[in-house]
C-alpha atoms as a PDB file:
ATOM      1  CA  UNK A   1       0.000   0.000   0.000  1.00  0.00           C
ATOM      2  CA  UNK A   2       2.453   2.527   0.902  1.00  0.00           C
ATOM      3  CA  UNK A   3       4.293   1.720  -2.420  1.00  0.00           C
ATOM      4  CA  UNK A   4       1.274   2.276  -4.302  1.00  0.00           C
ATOM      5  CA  UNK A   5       0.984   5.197  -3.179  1.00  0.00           C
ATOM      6  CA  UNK A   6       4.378   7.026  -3.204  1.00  0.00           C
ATOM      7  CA  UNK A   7       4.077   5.851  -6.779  1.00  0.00           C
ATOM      8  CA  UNK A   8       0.906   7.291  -7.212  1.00  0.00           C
ATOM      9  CA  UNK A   9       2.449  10.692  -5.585  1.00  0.00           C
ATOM     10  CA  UNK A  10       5.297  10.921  -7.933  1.00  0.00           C
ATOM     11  CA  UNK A  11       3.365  10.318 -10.871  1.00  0.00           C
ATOM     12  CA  UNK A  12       1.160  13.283 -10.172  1.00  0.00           C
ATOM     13  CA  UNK A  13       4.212  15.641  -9.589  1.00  0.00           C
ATOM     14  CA  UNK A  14       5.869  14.775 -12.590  1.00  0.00           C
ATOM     15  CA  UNK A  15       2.064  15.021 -14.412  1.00  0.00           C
ATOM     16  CA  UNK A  16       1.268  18.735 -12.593  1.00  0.00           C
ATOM     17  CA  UNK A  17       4.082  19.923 -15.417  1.00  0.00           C
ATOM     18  CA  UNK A  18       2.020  18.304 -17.914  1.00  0.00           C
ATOM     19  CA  UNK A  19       4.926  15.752 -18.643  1.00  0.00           C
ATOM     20  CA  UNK A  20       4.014  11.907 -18.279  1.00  0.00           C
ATOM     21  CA  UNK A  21       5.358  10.289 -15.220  1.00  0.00           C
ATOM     22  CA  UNK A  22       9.575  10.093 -15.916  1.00  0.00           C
ATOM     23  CA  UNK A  23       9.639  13.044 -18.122  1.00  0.00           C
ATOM     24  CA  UNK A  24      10.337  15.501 -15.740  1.00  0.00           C
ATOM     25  CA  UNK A  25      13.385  13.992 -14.690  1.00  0.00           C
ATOM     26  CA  UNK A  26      14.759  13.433 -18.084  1.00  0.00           C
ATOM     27  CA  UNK A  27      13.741  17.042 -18.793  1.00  0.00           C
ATOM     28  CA  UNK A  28      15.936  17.983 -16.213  1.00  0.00           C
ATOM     29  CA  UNK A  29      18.914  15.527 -17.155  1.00  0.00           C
ATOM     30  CA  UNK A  30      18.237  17.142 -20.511  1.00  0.00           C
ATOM     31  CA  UNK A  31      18.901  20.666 -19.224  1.00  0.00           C
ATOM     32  CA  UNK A  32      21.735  19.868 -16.980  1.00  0.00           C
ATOM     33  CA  UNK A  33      24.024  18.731 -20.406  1.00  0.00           C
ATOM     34  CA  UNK A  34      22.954  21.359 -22.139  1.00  0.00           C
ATOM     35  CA  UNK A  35      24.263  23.664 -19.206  1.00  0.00           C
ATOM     36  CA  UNK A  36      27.319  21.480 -19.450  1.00  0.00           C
ATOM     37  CA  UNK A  37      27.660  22.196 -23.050  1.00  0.00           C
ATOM     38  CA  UNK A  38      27.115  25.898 -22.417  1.00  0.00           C
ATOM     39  CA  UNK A  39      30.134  26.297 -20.027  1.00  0.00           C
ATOM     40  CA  UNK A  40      32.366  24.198 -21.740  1.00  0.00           C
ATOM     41  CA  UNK A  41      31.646  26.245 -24.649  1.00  0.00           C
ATOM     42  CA  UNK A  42      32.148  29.626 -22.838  1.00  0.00           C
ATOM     43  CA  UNK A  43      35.265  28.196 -21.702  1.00  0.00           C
ATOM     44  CA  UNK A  44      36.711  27.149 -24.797  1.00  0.00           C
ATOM     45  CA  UNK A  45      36.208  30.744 -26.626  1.00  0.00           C
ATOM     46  CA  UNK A  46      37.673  32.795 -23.208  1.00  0.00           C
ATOM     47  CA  UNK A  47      40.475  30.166 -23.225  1.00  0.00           C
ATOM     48  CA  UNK A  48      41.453  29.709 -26.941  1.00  0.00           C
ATOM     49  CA  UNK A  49      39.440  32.578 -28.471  1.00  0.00           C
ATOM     50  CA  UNK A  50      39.193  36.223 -26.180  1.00  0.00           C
ATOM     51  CA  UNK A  51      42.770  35.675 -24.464  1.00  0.00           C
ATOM     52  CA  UNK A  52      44.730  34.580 -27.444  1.00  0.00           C
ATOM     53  CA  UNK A  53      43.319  37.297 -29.974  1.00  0.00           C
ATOM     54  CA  UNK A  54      43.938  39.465 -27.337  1.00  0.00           C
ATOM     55  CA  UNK A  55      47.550  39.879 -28.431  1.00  0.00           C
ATOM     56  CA  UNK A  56      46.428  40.854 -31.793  1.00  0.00           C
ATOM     57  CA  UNK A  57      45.383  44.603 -31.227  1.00  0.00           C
ATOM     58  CA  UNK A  58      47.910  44.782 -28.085  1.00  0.00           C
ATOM     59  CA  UNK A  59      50.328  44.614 -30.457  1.00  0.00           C
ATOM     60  CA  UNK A  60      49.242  46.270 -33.471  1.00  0.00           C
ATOM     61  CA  UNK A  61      48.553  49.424 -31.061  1.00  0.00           C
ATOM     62  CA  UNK A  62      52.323  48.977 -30.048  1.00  0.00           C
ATOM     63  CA  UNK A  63      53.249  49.584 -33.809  1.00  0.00           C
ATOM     64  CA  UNK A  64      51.178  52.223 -34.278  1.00  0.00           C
ATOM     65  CA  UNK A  65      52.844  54.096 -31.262  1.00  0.00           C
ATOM     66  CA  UNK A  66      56.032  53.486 -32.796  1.00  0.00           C
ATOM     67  CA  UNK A  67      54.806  55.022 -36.434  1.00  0.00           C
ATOM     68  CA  UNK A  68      53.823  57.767 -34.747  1.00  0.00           C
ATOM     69  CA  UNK A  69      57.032  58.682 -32.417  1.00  0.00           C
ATOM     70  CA  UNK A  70      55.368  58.157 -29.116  1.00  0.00           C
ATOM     71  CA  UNK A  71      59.480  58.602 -27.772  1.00  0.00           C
ATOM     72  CA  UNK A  72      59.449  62.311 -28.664  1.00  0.00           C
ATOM     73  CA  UNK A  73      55.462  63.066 -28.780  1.00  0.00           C
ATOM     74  CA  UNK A  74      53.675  62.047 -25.685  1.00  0.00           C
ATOM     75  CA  UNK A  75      56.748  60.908 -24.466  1.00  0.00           C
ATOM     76  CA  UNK A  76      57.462  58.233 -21.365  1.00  0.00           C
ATOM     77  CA  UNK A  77      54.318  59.529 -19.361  1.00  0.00           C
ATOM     78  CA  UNK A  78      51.716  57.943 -22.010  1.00  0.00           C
ATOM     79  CA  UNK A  79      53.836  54.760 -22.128  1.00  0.00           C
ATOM     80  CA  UNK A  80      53.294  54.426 -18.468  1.00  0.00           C
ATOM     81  CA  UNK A  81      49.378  54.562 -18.787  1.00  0.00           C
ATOM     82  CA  UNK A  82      50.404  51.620 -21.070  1.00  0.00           C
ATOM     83  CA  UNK A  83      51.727  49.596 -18.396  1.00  0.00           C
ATOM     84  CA  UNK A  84      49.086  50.230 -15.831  1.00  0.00           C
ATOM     85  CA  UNK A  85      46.582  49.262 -18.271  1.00  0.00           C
ATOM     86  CA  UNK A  86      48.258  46.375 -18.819  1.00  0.00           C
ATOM     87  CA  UNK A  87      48.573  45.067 -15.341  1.00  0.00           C
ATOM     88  CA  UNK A  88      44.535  46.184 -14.485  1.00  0.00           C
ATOM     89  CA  UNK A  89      43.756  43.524 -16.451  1.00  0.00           C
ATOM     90  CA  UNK A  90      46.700  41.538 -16.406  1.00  0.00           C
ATOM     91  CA  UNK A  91      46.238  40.903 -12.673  1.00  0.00           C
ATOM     92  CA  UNK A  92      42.698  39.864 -12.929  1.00  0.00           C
ATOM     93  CA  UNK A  93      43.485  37.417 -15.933  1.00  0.00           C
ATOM     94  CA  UNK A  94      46.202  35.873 -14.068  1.00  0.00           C
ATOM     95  CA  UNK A  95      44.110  34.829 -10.932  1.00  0.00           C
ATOM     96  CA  UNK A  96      41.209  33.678 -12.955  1.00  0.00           C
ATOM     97  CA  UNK A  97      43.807  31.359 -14.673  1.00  0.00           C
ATOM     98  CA  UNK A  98      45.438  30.284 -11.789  1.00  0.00           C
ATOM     99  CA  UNK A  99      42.446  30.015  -9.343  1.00  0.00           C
ATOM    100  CA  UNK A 100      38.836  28.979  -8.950  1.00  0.00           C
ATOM    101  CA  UNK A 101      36.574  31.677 -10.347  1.00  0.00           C
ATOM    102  CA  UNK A 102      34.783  32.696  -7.337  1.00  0.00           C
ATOM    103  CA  UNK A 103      33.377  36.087  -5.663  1.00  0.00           C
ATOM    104  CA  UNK A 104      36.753  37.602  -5.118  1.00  0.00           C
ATOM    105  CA  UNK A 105      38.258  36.767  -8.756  1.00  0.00           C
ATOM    106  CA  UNK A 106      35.173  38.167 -10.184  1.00  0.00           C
ATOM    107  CA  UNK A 107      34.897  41.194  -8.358  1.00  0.00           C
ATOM    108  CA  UNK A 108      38.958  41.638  -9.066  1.00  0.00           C
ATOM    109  CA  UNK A 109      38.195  41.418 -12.564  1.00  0.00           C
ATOM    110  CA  UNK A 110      35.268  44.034 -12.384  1.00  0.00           C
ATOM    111  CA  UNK A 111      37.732  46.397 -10.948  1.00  0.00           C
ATOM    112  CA  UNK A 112      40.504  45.905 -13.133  1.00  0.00           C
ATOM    113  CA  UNK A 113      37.811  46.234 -16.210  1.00  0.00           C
ATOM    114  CA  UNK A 114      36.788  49.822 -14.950  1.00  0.00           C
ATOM    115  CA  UNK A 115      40.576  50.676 -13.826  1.00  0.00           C
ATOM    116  CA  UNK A 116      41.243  50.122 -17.156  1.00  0.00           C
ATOM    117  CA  UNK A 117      38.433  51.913 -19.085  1.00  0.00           C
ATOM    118  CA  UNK A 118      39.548  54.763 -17.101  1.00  0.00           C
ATOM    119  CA  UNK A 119      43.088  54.610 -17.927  1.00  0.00           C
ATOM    120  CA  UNK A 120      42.236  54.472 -21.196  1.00  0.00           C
ATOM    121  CA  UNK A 121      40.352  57.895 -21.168  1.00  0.00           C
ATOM    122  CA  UNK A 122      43.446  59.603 -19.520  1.00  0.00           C
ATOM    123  CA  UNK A 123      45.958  58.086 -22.210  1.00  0.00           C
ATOM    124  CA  UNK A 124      44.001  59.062 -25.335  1.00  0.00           C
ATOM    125  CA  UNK A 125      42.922  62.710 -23.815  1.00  0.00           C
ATOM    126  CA  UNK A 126      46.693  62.891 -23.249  1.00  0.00           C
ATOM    127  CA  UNK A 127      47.901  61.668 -25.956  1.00  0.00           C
ATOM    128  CA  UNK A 128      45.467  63.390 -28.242  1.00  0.00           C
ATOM    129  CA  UNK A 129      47.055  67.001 -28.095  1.00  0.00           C
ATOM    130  CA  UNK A 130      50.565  65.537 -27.612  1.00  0.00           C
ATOM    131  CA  UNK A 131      51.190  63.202 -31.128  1.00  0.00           C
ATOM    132  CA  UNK A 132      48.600  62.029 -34.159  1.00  0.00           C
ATOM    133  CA  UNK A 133      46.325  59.387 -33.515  1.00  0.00           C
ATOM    134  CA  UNK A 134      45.495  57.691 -36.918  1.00  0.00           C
ATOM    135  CA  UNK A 135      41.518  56.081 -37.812  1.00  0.00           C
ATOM    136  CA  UNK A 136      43.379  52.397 -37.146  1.00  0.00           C
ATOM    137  CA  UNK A 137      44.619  53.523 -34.424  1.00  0.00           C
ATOM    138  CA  UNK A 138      41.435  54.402 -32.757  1.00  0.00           C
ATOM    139  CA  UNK A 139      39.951  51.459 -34.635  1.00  0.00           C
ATOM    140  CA  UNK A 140      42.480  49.420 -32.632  1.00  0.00           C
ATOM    141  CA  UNK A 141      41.621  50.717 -29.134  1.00  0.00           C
ATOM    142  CA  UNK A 142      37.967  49.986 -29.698  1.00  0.00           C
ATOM    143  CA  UNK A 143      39.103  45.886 -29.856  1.00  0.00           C
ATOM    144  CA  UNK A 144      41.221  46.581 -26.345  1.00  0.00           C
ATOM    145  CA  UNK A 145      38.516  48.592 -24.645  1.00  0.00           C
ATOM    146  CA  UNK A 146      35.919  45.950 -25.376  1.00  0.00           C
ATOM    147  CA  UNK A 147      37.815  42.939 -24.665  1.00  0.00           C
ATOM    148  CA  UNK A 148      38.258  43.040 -20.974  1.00  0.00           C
ATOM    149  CA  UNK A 149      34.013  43.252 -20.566  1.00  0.00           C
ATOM    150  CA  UNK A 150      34.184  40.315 -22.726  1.00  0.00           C
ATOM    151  CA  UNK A 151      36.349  38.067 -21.057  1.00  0.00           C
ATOM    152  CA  UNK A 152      34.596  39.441 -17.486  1.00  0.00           C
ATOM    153  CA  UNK A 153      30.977  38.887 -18.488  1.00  0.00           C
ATOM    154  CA  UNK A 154      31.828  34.968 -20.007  1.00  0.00           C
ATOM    155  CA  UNK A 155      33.413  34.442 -16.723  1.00  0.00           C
ATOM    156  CA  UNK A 156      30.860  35.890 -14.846  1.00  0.00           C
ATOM    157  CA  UNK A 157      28.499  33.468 -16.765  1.00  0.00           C
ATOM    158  CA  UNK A 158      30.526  30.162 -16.258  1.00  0.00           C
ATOM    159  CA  UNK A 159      30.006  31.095 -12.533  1.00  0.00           C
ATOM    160  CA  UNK A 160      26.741  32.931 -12.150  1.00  0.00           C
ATOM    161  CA  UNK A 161      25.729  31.530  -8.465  1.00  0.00           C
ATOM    162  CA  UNK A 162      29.091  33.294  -7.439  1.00  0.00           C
ATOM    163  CA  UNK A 163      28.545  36.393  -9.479  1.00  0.00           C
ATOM    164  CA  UNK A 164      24.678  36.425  -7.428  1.00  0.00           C
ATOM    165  CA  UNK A 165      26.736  35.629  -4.478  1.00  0.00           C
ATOM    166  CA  UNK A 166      28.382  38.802  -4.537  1.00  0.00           C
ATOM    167  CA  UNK A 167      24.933  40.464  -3.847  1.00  0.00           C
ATOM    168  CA  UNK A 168      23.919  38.417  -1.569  1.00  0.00           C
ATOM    169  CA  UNK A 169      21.383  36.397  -3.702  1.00  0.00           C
ATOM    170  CA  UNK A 170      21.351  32.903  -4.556  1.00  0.00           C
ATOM    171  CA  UNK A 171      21.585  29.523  -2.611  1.00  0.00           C
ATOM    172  CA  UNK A 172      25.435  29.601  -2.438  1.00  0.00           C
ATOM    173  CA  UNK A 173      27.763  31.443  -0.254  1.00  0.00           C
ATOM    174  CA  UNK A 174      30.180  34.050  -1.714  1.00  0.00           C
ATOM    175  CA  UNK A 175      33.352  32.718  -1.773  1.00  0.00           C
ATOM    176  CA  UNK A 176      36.486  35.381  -0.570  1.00  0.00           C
ATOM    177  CA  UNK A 177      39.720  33.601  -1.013  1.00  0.00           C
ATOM    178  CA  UNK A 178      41.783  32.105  -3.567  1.00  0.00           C
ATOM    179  CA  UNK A 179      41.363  28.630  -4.332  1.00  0.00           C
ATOM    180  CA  UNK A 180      43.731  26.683  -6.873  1.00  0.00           C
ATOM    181  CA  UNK A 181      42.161  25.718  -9.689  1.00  0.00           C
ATOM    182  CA  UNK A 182      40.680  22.256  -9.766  1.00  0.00           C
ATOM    183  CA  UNK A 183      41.491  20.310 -12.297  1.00  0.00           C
ATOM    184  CA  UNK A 184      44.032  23.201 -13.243  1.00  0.00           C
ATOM    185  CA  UNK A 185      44.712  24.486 -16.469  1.00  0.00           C
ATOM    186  CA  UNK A 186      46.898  22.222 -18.770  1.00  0.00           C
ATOM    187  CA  UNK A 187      51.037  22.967 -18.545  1.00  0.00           C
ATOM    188  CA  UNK A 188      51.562  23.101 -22.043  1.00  0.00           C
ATOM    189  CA  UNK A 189      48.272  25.834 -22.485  1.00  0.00           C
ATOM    190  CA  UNK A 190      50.003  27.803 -19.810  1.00  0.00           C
ATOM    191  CA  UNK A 191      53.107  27.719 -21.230  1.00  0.00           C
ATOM    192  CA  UNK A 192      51.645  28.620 -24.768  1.00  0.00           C
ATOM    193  CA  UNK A 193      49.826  31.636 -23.396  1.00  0.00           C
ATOM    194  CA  UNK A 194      52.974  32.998 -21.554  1.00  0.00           C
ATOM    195  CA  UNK A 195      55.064  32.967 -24.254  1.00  0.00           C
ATOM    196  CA  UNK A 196      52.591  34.337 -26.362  1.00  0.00           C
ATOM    197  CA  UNK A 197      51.967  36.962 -23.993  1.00  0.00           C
ATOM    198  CA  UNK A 198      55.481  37.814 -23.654  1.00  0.00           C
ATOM    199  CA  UNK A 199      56.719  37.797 -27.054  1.00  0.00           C
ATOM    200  CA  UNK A 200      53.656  39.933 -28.398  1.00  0.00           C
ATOM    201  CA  UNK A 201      52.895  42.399 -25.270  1.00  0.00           C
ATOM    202  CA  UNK A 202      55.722  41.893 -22.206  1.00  0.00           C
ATOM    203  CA  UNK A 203      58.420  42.617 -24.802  1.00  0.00           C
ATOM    204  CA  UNK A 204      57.159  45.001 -27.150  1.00  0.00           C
ATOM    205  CA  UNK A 205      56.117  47.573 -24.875  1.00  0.00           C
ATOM    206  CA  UNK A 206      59.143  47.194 -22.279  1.00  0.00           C
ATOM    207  CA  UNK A 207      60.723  48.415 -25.579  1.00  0.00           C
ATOM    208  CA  UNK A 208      58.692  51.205 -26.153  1.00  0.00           C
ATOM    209  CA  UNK A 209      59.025  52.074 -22.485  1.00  0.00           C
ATOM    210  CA  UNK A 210      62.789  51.958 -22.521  1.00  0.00           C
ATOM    211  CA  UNK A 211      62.751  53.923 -25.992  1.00  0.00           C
ATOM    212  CA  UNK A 212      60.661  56.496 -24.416  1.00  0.00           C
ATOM    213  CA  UNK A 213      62.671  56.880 -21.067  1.00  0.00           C
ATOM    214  CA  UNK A 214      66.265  56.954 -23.096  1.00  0.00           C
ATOM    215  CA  UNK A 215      64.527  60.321 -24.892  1.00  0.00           C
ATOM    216  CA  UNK A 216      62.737  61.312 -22.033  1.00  0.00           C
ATOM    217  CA  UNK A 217      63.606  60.277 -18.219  1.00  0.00           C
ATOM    218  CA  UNK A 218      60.552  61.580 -16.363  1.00  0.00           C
ATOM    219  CA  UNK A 219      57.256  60.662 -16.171  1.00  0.00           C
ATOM    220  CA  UNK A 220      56.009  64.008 -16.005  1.00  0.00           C
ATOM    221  CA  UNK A 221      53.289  65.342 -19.195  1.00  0.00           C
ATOM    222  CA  UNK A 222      54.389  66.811 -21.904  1.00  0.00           C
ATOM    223  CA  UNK A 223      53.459  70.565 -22.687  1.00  0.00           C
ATOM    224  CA  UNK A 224      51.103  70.059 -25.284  1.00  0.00           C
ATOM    225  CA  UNK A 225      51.095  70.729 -29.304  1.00  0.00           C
ATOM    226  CA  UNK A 226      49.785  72.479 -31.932  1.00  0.00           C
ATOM    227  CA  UNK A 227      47.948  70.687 -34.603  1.00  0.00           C
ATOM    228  CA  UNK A 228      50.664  71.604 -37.174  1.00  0.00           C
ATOM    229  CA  UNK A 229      53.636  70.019 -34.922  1.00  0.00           C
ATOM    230  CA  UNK A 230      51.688  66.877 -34.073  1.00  0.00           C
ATOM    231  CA  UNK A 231      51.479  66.674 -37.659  1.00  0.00           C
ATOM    232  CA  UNK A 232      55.046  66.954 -38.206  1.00  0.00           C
ATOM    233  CA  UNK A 233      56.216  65.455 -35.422  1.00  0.00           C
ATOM    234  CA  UNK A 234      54.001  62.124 -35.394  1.00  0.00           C
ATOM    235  CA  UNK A 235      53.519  61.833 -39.580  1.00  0.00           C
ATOM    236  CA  UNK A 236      52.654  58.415 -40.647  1.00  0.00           C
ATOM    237  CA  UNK A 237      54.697  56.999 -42.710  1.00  0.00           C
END
């Protein structure tokens, strides 16, 4: 009897979603691959699409600071906004490799996404009076300005009940410290990504800053210029 009717009871749950008894549950198996599939897929374009094309304009905006003089234009003080940019979201990237994506990675990588969109504002207002900024150029620094909210809203997605956490909604507890990654991210991928990152940002702007600082060994602004000597100064070749 009791059988009977726990059957009976189950039956009529899984019928009150207008499913026949069994469906709910593979519903619900259904849903939970398909999330699966969803974060594996966000992972696989933040791990082998965002990060690695991320290079791309990072170093095409390099080159087009060197066509336009940046060492005797705007000078060592905008290659230093370079470097802080690049370690507001280098920082952020780095722990999200390296550790669990939880409350405090996320909210690191907020921060270094807004850090950086306001860095960004101070170099090209800068550098704007100081040296010619060309149509790529600007075309360029649309990519970098945009990729940081990229990479921060697909990880904020993989982990969602920590994102909610952060707010103090959801089932689960916001999680504040840094956790190792488990399983961690393959040797050789790191080692592919650091060397990437090195040969096609590390290196290319610790040249431009040591070009700028052998012209100009302060970090102080430059008086600004007229349109006619930006123009001759910072000509594109």
């Amino acid at each position: 009897m009791y059988r009977t009717v726990c059957v009976t009871v189950n039956a009529s749950i899984d019928m009150s979603d207008g499913q026949a008894p069994g469906q709910s549950a593979e519903r619900t198996h259904r849903e939970s691959e398909d999330a699966q599939l969803t974060d594996l897929a966000l992972r696989r374009a933040l791990l082998y699409g965002i990060l690695p094309f991320w290079i791309v304009p990072g170093l095409a905006d390099w080159y087009w600071h060197r066509k336009t003089h940046i060492e005797t234009t705007s000078g060592t003080h905008e290659s230093m906004t370079h470097a802080i940019m690049m370690c507001s979201v280098g920082v952020p990237l780095t722990l999200a490799l390296l550790f669990d994506i939880n409350a405090l990675v996320l909210t690191t990588m907020f921060v270094g996404t807004a850090v950086h969109e306001g860095v960004t504002y101070w170099d090209v207002d800068y550098a704007k009076s100081r040296r010619e900024i060309p149509t790529i150029e600007q075309h360029t620094h649309s990519f970098l300005e945009m990729l940081p909210f990229a990479a921060t809203m697909m990880a904020s997605c993989m982990k969602a009940p920590q994102l909610a956490a952060i707010f103090g909604r959801g089932k689960e507890p916001a999680s504040w410290r840094l956790k190792p990654k488990n399983p961690p991210l393959t040797v050789r991928y790191v080692a592919c990504l650091t060397a990437s990152v090195t040969l096609g940002i590390a290196l290319p702007y610790a040249e431009e800053m040591l070009r700028c600082w052998r012209v100009d060994r302060s970090f102080a602004p430059r008086p600004a210029r007229t349109p006619e000597d930006r123009a001759t100064a910072g000509a594109v070749s």
